[in-house]
PDB file of N, CA and C in Angstrom:
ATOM      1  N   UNK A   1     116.558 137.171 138.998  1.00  0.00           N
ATOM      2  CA  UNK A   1     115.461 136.253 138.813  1.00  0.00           C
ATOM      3  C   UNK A   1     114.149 137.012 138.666  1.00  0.00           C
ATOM      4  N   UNK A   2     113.918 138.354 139.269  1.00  0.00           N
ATOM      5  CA  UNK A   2     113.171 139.019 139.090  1.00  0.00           C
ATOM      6  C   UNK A   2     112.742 139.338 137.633  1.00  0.00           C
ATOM      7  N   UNK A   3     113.148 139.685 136.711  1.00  0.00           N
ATOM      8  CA  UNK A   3     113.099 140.111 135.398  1.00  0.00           C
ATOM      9  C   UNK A   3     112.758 138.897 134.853  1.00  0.00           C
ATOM     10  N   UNK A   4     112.912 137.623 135.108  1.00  0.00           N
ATOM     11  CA  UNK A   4     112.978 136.517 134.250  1.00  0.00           C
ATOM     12  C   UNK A   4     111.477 136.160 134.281  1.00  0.00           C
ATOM     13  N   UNK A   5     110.933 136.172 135.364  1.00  0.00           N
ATOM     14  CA  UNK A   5     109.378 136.344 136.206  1.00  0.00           C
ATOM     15  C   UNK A   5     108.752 137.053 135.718  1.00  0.00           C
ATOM     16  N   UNK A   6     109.078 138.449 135.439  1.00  0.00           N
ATOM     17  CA  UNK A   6     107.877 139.360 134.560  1.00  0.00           C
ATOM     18  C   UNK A   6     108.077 139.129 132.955  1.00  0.00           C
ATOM     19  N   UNK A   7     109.404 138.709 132.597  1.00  0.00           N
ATOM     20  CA  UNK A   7     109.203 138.472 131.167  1.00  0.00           C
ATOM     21  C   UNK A   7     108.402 137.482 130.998  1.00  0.00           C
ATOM     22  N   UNK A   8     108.379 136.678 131.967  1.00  0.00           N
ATOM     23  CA  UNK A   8     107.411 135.055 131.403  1.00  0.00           C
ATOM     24  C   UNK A   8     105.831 135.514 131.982  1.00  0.00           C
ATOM     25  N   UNK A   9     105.810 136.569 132.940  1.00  0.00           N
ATOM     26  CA  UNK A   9     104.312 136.850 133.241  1.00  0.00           C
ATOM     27  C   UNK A   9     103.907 137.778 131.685  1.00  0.00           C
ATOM     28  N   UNK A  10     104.535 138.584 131.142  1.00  0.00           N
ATOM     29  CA  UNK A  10     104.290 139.584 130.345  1.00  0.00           C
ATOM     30  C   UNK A  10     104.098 138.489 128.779  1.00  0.00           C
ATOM     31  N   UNK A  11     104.989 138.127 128.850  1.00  0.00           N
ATOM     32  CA  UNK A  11     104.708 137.009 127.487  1.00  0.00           C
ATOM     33  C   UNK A  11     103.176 135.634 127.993  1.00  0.00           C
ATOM     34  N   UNK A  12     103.113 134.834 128.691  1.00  0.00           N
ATOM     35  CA  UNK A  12     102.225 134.513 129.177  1.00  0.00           C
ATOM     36  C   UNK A  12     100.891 135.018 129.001  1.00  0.00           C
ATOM     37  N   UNK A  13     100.932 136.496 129.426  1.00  0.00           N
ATOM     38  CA  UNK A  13      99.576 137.380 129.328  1.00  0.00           C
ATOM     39  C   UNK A  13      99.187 137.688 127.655  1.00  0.00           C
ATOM     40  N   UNK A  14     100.205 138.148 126.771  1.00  0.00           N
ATOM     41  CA  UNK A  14      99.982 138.015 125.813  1.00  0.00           C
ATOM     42  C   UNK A  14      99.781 136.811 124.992  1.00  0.00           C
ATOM     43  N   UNK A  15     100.113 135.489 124.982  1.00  0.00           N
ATOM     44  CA  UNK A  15      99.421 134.311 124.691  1.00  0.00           C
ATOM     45  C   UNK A  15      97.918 134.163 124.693  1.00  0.00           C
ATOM     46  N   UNK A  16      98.196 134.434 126.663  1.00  0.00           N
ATOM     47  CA  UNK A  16      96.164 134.220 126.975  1.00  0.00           C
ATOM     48  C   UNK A  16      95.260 135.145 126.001  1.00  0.00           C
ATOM     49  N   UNK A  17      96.070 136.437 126.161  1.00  0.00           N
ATOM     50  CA  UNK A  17      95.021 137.807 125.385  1.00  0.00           C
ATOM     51  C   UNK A  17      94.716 137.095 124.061  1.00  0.00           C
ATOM     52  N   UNK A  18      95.697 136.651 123.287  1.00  0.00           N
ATOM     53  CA  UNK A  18      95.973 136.502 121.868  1.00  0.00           C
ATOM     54  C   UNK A  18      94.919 135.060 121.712  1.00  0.00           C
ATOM     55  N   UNK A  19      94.822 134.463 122.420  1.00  0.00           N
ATOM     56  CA  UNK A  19      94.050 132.877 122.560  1.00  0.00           C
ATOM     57  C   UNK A  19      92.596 133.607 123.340  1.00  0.00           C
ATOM     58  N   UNK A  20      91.933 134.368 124.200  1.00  0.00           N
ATOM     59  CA  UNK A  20      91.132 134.884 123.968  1.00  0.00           C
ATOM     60  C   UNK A  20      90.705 135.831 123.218  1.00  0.00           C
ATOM     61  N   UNK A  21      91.158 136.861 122.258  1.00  0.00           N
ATOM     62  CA  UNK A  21      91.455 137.490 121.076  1.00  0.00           C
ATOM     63  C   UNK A  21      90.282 136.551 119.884  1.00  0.00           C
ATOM     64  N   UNK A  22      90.957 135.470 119.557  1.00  0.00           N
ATOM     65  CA  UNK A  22      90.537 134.451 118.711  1.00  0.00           C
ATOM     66  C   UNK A  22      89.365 133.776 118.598  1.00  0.00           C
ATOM     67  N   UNK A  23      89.152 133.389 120.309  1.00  0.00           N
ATOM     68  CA  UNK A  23      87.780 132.955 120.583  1.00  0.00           C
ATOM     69  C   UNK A  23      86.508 134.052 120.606  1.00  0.00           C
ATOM     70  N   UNK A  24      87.219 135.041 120.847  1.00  0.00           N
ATOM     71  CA  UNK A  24      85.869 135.965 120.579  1.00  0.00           C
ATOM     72  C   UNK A  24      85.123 136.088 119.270  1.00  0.00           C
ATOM     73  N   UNK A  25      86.389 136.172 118.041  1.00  0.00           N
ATOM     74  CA  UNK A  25      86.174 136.685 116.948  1.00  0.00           C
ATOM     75  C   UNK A  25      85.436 134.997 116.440  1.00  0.00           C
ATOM     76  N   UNK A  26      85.612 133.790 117.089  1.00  0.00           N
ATOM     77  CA  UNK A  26      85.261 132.815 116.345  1.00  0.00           C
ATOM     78  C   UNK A  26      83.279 133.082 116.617  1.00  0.00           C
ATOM     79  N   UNK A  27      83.315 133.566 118.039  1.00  0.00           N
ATOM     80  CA  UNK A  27      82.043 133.334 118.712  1.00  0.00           C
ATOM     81  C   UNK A  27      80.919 134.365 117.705  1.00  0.00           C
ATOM     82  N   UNK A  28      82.053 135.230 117.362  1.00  0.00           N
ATOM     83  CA  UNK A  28      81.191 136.481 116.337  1.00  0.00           C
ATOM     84  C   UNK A  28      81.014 136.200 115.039  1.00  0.00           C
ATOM     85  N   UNK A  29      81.655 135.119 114.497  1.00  0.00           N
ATOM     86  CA  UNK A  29      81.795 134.648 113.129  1.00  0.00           C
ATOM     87  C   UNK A  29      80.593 133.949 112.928  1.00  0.00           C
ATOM     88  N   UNK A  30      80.601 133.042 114.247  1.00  0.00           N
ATOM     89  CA  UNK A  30      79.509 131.756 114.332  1.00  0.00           C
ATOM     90  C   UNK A  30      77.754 132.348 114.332  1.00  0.00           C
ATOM     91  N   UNK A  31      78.052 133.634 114.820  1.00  0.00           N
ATOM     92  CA  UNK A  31      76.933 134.058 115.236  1.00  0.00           C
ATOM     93  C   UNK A  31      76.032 134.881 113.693  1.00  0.00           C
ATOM     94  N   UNK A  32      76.910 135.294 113.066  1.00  0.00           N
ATOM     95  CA  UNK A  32      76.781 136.195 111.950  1.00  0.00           C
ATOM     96  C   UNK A  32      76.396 135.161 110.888  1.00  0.00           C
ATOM     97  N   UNK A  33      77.122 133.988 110.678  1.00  0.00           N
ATOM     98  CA  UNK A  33      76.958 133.591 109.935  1.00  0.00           C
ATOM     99  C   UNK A  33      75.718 132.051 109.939  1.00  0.00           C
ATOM    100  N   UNK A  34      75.492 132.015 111.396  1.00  0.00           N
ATOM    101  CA  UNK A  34      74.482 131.226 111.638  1.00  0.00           C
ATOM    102  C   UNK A  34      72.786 131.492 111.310  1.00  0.00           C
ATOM    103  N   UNK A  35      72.493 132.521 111.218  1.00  0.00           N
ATOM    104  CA  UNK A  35      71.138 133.282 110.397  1.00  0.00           C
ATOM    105  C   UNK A  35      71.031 132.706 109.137  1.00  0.00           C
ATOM    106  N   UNK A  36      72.306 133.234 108.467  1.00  0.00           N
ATOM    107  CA  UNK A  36      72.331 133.036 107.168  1.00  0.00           C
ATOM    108  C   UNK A  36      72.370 131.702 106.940  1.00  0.00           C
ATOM    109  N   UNK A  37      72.527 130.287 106.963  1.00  0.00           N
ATOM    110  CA  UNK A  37      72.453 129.252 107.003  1.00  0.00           C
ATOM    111  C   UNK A  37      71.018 128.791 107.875  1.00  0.00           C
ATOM    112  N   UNK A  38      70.399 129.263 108.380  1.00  0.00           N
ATOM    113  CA  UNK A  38      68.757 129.426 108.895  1.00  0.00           C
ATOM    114  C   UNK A  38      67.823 129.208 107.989  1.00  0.00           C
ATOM    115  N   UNK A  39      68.155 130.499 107.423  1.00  0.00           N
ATOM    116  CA  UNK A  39      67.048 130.966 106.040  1.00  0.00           C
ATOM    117  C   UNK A  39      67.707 130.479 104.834  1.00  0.00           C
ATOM    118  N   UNK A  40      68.735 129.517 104.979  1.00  0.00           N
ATOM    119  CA  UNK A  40      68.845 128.953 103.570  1.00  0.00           C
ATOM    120  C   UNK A  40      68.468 127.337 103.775  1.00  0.00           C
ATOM    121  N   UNK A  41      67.617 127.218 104.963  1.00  0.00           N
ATOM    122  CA  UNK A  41      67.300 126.139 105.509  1.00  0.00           C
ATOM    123  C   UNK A  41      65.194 126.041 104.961  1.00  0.00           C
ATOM    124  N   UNK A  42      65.338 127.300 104.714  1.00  0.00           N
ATOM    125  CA  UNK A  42      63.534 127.489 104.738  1.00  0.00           C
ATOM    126  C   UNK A  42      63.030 126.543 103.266  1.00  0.00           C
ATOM    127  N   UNK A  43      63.873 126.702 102.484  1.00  0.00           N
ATOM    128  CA  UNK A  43      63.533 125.539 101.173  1.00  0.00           C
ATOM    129  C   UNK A  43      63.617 124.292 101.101  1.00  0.00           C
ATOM    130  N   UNK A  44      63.461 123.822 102.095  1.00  0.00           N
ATOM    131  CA  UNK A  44      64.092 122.410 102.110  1.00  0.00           C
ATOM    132  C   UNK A  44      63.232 121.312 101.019  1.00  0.00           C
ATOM    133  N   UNK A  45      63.618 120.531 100.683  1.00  0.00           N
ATOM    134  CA  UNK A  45      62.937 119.439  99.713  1.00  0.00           C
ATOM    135  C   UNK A  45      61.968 118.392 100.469  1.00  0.00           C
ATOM    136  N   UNK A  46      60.714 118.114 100.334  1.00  0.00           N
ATOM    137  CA  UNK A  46      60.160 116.978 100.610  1.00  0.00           C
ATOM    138  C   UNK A  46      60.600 115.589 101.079  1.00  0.00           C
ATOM    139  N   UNK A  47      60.022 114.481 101.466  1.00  0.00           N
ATOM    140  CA  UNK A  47      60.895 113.463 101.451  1.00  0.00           C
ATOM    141  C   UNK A  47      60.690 112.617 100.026  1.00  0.00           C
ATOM    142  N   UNK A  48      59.527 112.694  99.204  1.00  0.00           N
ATOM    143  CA  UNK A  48      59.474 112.580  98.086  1.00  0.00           C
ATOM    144  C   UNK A  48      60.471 112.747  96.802  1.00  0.00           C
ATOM    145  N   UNK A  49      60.658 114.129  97.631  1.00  0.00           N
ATOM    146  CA  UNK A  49      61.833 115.299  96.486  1.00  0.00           C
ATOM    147  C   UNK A  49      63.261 114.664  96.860  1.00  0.00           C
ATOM    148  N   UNK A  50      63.494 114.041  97.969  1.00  0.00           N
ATOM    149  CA  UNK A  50      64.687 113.965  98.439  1.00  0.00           C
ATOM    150  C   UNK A  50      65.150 112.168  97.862  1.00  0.00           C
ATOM    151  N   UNK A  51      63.898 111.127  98.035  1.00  0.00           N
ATOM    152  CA  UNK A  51      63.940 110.220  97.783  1.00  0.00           C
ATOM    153  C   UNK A  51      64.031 109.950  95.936  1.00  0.00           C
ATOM    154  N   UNK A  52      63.473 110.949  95.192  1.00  0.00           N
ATOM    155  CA  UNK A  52      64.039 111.146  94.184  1.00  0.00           C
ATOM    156  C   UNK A  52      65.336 111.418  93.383  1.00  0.00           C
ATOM    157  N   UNK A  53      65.626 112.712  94.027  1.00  0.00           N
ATOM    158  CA  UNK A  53      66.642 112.876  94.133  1.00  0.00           C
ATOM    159  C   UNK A  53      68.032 112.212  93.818  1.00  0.00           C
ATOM    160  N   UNK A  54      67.715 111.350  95.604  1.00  0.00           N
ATOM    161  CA  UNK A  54      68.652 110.281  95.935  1.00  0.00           C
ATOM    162  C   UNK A  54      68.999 109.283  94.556  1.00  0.00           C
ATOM    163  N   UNK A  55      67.762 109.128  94.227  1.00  0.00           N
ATOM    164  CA  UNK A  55      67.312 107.935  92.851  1.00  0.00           C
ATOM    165  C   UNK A  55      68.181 108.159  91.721  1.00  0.00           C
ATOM    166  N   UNK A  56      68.087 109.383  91.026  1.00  0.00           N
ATOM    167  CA  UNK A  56      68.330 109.946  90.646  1.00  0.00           C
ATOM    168  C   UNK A  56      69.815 109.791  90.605  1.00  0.00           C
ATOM    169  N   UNK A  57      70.057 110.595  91.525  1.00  0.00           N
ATOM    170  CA  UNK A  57      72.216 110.142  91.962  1.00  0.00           C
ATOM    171  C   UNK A  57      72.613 108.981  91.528  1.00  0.00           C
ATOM    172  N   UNK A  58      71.965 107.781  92.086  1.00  0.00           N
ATOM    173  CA  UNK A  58      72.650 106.743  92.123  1.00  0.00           C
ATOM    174  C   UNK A  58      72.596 106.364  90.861  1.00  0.00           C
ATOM    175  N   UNK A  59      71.475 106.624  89.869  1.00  0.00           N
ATOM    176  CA  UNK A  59      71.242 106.187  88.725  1.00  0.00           C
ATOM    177  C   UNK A  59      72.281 106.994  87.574  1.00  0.00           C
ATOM    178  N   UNK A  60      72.620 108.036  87.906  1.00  0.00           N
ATOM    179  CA  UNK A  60      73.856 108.563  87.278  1.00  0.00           C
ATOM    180  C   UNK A  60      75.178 108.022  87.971  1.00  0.00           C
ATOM    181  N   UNK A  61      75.307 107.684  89.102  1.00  0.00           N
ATOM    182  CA  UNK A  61      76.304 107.612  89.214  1.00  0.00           C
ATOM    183  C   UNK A  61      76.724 105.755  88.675  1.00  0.00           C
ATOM    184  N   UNK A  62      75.897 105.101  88.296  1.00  0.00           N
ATOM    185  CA  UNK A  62      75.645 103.853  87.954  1.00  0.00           C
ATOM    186  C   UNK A  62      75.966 103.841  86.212  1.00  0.00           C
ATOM    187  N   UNK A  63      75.341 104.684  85.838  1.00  0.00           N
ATOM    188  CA  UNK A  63      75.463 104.835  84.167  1.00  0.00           C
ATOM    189  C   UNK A  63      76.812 105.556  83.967  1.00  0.00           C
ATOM    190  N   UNK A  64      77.460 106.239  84.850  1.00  0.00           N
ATOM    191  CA  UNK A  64      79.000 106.370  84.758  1.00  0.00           C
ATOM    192  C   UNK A  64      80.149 105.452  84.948  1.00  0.00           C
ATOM    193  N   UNK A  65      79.719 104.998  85.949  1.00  0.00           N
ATOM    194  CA  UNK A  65      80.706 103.768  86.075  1.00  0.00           C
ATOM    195  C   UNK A  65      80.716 102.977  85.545  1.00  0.00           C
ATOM    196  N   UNK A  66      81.940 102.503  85.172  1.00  0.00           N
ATOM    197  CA  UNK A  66      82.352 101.506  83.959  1.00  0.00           C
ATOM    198  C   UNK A  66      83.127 100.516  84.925  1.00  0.00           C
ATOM    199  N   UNK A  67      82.122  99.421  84.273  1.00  0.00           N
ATOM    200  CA  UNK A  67      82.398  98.233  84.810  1.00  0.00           C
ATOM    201  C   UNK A  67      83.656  96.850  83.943  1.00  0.00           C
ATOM    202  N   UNK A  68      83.583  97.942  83.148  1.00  0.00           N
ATOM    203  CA  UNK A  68      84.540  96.743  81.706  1.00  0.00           C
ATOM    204  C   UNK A  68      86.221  96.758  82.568  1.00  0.00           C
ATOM    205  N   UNK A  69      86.254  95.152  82.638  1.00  0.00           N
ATOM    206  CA  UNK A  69      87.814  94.783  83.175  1.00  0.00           C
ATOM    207  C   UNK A  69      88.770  95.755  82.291  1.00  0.00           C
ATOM    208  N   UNK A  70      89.595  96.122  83.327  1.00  0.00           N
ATOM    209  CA  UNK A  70      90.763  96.847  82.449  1.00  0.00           C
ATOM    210  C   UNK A  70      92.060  95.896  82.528  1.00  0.00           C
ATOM    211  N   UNK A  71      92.701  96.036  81.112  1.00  0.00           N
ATOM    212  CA  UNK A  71      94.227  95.292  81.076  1.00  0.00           C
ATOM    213  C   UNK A  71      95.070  95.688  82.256  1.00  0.00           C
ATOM    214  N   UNK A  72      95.704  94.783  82.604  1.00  0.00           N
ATOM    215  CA  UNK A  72      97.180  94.764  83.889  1.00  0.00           C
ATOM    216  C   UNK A  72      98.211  95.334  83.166  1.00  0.00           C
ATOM    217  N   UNK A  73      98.409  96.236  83.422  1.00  0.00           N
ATOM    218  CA  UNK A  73      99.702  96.917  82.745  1.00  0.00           C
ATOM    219  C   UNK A  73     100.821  96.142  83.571  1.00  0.00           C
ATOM    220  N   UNK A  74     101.296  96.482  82.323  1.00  0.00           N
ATOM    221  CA  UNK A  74     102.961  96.026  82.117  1.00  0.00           C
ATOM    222  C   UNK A  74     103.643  96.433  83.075  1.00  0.00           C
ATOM    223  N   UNK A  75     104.734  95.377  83.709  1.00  0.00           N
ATOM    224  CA  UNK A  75     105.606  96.322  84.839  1.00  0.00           C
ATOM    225  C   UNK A  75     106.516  97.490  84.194  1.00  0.00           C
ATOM    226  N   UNK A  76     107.616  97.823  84.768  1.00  0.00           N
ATOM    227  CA  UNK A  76     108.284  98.724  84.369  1.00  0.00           C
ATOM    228  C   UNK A  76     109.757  97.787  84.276  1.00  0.00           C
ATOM    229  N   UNK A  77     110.219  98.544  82.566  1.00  0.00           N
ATOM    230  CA  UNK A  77     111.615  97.653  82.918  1.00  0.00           C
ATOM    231  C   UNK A  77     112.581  97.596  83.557  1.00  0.00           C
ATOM    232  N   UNK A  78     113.299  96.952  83.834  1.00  0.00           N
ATOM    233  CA  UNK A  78     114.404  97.215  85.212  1.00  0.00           C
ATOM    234  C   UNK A  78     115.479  98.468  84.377  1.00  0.00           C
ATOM    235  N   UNK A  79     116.187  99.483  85.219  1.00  0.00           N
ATOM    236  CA  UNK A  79     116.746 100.203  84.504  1.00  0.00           C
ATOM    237  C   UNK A  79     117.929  99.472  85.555  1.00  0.00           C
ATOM    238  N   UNK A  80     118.350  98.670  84.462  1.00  0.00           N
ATOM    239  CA  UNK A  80     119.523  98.287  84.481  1.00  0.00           C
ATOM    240  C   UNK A  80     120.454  97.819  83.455  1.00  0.00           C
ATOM    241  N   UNK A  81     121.802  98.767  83.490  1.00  0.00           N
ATOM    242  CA  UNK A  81     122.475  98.364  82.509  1.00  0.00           C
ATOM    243  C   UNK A  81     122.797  96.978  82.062  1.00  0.00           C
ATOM    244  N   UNK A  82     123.779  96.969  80.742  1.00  0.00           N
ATOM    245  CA  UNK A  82     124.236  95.621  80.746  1.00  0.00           C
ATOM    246  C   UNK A  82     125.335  95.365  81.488  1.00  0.00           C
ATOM    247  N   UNK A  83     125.990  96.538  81.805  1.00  0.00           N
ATOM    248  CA  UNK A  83     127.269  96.871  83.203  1.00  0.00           C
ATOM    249  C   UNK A  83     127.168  96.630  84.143  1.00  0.00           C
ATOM    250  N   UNK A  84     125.911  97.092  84.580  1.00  0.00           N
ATOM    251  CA  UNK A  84     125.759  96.432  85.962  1.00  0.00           C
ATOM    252  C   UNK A  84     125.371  95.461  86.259  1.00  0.00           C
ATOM    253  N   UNK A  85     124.679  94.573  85.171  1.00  0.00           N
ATOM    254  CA  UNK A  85     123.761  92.973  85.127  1.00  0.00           C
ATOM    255  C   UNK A  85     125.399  92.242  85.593  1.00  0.00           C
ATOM    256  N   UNK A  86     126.647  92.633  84.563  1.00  0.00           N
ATOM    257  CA  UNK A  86     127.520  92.237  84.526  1.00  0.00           C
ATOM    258  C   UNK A  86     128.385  91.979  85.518  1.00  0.00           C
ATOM    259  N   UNK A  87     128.737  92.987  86.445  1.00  0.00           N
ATOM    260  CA  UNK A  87     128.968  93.680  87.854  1.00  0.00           C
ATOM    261  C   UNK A  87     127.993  92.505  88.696  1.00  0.00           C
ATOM    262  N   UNK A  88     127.381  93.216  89.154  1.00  0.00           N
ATOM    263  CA  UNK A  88     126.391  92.173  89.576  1.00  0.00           C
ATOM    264  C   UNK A  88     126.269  90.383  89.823  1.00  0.00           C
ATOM    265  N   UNK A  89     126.381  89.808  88.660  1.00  0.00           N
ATOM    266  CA  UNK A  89     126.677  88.822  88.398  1.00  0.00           C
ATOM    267  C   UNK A  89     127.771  88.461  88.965  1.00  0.00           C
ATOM    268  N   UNK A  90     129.007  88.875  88.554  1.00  0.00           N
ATOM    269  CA  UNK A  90     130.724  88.502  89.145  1.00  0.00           C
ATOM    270  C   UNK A  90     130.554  88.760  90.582  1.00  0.00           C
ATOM    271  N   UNK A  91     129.700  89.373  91.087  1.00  0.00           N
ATOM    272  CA  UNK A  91     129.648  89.861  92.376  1.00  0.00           C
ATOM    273  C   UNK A  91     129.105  88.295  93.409  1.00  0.00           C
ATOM    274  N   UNK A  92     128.088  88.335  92.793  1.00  0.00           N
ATOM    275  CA  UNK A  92     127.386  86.559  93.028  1.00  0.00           C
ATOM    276  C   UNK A  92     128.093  85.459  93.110  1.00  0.00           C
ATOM    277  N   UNK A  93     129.092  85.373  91.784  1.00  0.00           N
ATOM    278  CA  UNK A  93     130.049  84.296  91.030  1.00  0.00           C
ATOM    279  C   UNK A  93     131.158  84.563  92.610  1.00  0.00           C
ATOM    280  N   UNK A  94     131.571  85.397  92.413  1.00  0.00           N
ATOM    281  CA  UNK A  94     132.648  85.292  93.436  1.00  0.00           C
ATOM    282  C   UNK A  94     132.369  85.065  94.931  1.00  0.00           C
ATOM    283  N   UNK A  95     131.120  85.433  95.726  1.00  0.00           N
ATOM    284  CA  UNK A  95     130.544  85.092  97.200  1.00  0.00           C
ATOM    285  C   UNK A  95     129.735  84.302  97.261  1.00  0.00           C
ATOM    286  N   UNK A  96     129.038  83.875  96.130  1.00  0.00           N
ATOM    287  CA  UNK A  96     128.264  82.685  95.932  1.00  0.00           C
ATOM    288  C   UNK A  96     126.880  83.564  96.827  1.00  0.00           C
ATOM    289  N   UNK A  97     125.945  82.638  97.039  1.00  0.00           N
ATOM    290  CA  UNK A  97     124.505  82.902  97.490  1.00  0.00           C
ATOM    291  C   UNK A  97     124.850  82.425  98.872  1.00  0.00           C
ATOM    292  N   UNK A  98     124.378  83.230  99.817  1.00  0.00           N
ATOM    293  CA  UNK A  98     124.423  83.265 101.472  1.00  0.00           C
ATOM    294  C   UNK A  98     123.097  82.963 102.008  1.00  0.00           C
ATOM    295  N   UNK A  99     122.603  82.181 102.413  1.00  0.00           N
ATOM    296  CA  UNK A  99     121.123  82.493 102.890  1.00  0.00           C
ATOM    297  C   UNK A  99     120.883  82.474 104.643  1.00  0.00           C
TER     298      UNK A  99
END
């Protein structure tokens, strides 16, 4: 039972390492790359610029959309033989309808 104890302490420890491992490198990612998203913050647009903007969007996205009803397509035809309509049928004919 001894051995069974350090294999699960020894595997265990490597989990934790491997799961703190990860969090470090996230904490260093966040940090490096948080500056840079700072100073790409220094241009920001007016509320003028932004309310334009906005205007702007919607007004393209308005002159794109097409509002014209579209036709209901057609279902799909049954892929069914005339063999099996046939089949089928005698199948009915002979048990009749059960409800």
């Amino acid at each position: 039972m001894g051995d069974a104890v350090q294999i699960t302490v020894v595997g265990m420890s490597f989990v934790f390492g491997a799961i703190l491992l990860l969090w470090g490198l996230m904490v260093l990612v966040v940090r490096f790359t948080q500056a840079k998203t700072e100073a790409a913050d220094e241009g920001d647009l007016s509320d003028t610029e932004r309310k334009n903007a906005a205007a702007a969007a919607v007004a393209v996205m308005l002159a794109l959309h097409d509002t014209s009803p579209k036709p209901f397509p057609a279902p799909p035809t049954a892929l069914v033989s005339a063999w099996q309509a046939v089949r089928r049928s005698n199948q009915l004919k002979d048990r009749g309808f059960k409800r």
